[in-house]
N, C-alpha and C. Protein backbone atom coordinates (compact mmCIF):
# COMPACT_ATOMS: atom_id res chain seq x y z
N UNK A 1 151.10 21.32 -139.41
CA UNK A 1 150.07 20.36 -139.78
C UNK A 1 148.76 21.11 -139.99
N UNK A 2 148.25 20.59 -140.99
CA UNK A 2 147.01 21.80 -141.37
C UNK A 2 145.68 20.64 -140.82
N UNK A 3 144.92 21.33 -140.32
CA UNK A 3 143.52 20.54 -139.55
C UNK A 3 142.61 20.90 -140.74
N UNK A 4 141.95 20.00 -140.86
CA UNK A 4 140.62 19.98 -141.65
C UNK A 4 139.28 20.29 -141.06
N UNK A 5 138.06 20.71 -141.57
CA UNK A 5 136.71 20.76 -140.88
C UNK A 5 136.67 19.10 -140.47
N UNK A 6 136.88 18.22 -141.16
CA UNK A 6 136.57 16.95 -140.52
C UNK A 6 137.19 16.39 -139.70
N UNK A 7 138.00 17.14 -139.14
CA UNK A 7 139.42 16.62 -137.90
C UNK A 7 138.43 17.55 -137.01
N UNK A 8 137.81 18.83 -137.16
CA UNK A 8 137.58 19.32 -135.67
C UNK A 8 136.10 18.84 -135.65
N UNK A 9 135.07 18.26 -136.69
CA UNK A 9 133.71 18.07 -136.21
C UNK A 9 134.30 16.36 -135.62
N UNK A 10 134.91 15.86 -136.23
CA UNK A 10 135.49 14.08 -135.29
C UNK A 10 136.31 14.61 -134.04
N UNK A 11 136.65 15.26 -133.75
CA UNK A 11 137.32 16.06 -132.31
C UNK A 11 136.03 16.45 -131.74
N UNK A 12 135.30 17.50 -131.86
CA UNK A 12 134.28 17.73 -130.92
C UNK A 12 133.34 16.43 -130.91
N UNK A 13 133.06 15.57 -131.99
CA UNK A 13 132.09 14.56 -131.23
C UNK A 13 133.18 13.86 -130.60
N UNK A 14 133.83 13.13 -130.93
CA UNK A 14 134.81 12.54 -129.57
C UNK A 14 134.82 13.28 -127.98
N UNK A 15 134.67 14.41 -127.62
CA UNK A 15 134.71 15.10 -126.69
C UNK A 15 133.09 15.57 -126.39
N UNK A 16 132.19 15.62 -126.87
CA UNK A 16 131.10 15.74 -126.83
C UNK A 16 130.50 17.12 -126.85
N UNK A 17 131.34 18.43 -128.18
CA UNK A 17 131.13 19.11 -127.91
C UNK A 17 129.94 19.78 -128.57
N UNK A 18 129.36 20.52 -128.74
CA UNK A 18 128.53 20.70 -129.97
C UNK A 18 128.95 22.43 -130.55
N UNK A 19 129.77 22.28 -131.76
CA UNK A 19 129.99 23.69 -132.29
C UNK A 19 129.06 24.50 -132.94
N UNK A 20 128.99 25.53 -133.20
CA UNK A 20 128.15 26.11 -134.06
C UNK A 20 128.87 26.04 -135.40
N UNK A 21 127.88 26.19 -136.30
CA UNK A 21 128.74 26.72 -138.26
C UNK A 21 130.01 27.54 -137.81
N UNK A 22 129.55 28.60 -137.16
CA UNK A 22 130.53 29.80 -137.01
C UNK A 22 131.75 29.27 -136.12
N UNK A 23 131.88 28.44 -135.18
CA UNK A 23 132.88 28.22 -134.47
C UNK A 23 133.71 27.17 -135.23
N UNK A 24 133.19 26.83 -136.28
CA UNK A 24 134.11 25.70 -136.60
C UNK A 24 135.69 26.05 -137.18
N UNK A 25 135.45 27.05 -138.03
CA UNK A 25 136.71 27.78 -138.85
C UNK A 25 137.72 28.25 -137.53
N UNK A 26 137.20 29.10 -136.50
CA UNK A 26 138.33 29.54 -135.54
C UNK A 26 138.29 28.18 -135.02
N UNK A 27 137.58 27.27 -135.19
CA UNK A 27 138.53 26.02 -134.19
C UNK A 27 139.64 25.45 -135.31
N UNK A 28 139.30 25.54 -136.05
CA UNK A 28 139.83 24.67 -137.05
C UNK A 28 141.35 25.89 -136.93
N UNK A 29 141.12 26.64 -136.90
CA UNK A 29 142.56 27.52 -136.87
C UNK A 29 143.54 27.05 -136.12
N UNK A 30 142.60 27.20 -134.70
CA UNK A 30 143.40 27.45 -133.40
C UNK A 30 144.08 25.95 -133.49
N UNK A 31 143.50 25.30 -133.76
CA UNK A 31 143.73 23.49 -133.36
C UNK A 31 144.96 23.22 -134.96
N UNK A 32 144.82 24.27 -135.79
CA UNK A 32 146.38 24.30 -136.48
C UNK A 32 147.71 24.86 -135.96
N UNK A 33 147.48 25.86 -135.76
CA UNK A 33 148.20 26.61 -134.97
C UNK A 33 148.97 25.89 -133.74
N UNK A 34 148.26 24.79 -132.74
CA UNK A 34 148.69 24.37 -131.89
C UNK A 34 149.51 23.66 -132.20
N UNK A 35 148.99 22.60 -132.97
CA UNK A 35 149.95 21.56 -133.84
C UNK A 35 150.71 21.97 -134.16
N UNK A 36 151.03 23.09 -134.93
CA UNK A 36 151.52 23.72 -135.71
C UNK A 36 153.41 23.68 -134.59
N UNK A 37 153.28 24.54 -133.56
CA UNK A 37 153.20 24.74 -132.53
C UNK A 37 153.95 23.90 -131.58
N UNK A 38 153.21 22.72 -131.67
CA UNK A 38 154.11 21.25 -131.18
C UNK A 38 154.80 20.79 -131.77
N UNK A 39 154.77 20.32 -133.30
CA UNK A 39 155.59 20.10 -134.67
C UNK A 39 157.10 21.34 -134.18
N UNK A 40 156.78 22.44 -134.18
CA UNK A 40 158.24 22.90 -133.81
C UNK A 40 159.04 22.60 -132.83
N UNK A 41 159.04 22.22 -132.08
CA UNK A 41 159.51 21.43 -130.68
C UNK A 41 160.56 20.36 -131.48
N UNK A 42 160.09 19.48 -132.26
CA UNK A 42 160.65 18.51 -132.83
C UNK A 42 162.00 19.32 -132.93
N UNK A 43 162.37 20.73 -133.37
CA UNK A 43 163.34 21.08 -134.14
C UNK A 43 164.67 21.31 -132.91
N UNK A 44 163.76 21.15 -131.48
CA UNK A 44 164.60 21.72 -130.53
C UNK A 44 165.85 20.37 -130.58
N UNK A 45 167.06 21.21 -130.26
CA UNK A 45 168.57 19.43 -130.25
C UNK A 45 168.38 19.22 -128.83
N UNK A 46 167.60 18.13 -128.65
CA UNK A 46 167.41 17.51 -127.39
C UNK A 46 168.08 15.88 -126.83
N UNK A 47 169.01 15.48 -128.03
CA UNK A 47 170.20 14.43 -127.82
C UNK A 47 170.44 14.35 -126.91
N UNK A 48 171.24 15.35 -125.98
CA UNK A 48 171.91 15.15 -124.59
C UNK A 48 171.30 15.71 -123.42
N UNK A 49 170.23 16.14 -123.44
CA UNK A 49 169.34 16.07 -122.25
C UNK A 49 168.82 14.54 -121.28
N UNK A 50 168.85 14.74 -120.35
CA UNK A 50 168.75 13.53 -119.88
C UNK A 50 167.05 13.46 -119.63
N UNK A 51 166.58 12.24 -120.06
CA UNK A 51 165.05 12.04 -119.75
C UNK A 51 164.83 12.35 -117.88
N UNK A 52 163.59 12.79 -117.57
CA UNK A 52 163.43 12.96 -115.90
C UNK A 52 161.44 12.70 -115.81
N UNK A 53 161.69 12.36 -115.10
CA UNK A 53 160.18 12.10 -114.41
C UNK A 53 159.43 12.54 -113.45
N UNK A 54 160.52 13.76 -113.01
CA UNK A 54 159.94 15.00 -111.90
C UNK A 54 160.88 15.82 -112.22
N UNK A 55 160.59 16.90 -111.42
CA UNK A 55 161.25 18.53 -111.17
C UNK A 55 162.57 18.08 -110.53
N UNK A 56 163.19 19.56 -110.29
CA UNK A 56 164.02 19.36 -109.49
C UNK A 56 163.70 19.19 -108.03
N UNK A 57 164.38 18.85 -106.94
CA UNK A 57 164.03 18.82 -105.77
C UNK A 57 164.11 20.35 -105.20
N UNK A 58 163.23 20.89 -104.93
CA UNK A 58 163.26 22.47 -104.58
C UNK A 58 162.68 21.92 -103.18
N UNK A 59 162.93 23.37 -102.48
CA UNK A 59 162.52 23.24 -100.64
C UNK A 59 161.30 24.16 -101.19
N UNK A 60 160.43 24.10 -100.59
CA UNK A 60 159.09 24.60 -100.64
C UNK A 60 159.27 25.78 -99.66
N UNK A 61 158.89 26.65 -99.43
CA UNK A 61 158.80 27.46 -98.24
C UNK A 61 157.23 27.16 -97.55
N UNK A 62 157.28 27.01 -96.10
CA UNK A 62 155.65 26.77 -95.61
C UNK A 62 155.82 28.34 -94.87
N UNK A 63 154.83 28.34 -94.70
CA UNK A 63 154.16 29.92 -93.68
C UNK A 63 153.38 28.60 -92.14
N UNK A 64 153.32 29.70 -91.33
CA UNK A 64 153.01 29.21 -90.30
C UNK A 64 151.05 29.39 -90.71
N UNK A 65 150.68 28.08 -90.20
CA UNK A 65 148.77 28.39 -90.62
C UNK A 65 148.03 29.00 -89.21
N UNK A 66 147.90 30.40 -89.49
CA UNK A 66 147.43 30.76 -88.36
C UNK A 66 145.89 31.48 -88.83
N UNK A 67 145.08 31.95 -87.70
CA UNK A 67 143.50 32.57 -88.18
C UNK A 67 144.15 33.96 -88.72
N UNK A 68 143.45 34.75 -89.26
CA UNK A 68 143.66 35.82 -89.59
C UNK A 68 142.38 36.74 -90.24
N UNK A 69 142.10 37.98 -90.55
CA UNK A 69 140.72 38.36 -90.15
C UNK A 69 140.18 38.20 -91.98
N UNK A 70 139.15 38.02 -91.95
CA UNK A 70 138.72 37.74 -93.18
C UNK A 70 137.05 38.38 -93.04
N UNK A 71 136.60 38.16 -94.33
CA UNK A 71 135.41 38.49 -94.99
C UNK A 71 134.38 37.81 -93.67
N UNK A 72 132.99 38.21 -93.43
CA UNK A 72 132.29 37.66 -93.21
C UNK A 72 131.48 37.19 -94.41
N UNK A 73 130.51 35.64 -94.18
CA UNK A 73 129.47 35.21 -94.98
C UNK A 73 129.01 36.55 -96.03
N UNK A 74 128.09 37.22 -94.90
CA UNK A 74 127.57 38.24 -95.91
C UNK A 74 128.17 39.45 -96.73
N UNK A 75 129.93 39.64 -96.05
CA UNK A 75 130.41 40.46 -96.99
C UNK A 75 130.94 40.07 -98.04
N UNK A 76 131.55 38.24 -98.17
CA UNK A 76 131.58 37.83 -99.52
C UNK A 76 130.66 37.76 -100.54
N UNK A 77 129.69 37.78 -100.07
CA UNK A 77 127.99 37.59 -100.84
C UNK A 77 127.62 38.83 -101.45
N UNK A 78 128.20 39.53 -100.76
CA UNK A 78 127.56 41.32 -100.95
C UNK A 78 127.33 41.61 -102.33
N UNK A 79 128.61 41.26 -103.15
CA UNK A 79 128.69 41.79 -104.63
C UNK A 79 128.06 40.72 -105.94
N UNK A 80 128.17 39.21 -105.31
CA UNK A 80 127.25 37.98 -105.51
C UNK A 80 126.35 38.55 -106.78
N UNK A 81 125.98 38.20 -108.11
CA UNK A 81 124.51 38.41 -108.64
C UNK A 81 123.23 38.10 -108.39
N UNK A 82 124.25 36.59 -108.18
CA UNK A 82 123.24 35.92 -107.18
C UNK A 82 123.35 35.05 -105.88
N UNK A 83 122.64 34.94 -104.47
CA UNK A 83 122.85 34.15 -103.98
C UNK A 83 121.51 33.29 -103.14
N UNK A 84 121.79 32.38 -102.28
CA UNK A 84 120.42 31.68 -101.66
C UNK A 84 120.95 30.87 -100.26
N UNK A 85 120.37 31.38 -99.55
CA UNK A 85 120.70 30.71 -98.07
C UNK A 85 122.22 30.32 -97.83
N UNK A 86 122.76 31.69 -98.09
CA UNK A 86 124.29 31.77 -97.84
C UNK A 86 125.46 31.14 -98.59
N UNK A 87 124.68 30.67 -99.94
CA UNK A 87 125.76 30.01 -100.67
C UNK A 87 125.45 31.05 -102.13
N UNK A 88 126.71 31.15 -103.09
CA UNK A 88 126.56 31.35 -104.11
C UNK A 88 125.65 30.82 -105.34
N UNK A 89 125.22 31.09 -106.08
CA UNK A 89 124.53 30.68 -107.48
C UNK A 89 124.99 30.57 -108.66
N UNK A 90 125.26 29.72 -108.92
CA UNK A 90 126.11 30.15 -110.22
C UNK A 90 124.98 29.06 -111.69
N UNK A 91 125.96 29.15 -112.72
CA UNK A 91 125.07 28.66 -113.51
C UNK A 91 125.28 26.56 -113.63
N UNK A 92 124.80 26.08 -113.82
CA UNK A 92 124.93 24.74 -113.93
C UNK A 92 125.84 24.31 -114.97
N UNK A 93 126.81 23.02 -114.96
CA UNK A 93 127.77 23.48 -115.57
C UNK A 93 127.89 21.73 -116.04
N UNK A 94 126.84 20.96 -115.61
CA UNK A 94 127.12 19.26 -115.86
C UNK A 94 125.60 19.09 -116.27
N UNK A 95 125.71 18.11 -117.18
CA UNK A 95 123.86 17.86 -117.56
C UNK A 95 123.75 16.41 -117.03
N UNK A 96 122.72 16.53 -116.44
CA UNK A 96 122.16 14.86 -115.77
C UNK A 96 120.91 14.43 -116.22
């Protein structure tokens, strides 16, 4: 399925993204390609598979939860770019 510039600028405003000129062509690729991608699936002979709605039942393995010696505060921080009263900094990542 071939994507158009007007399938990925109605995709990013639906999602609220804002592209640049330049990002539009590799989106417009990648977002063929995927399709592209899923469309082959169709070709798999999936007649006699039975539909399922979970995994198989597997046993999980647990470990016993015990203390064990770890980092202090300030040696996780150490390599940090940035940090402030013992917590990390990072960049803001939601607009309010």
């Amino acid at each position: 399925m071939e994507v158009t510039r007007e399938d990925v600028l109605r995709c990013a405003k639906l999602t609220s993204l804002r592209l640049s000129e330049a990002e539009i062509e590799p989106m417009r690729l990648a977002m063929t390609q995927m399709l592209s991608h899923a469309e082959s699936l169709n070709a798999l002979a999936l007649d006699e598979v039975e539909p399922t709605t979970h995994g198989p039942n597997l046993f999980l393995s647990r470990r016993e939860d015990k203390i064990v010696d770890c980092f202090t505060q300030a040696q996780a921080l150490a390599n940090a770019p940035e940090h402030h009263k013992g917590h990390f900094v990072v960049p803001k990542v939601m607009q309010g």
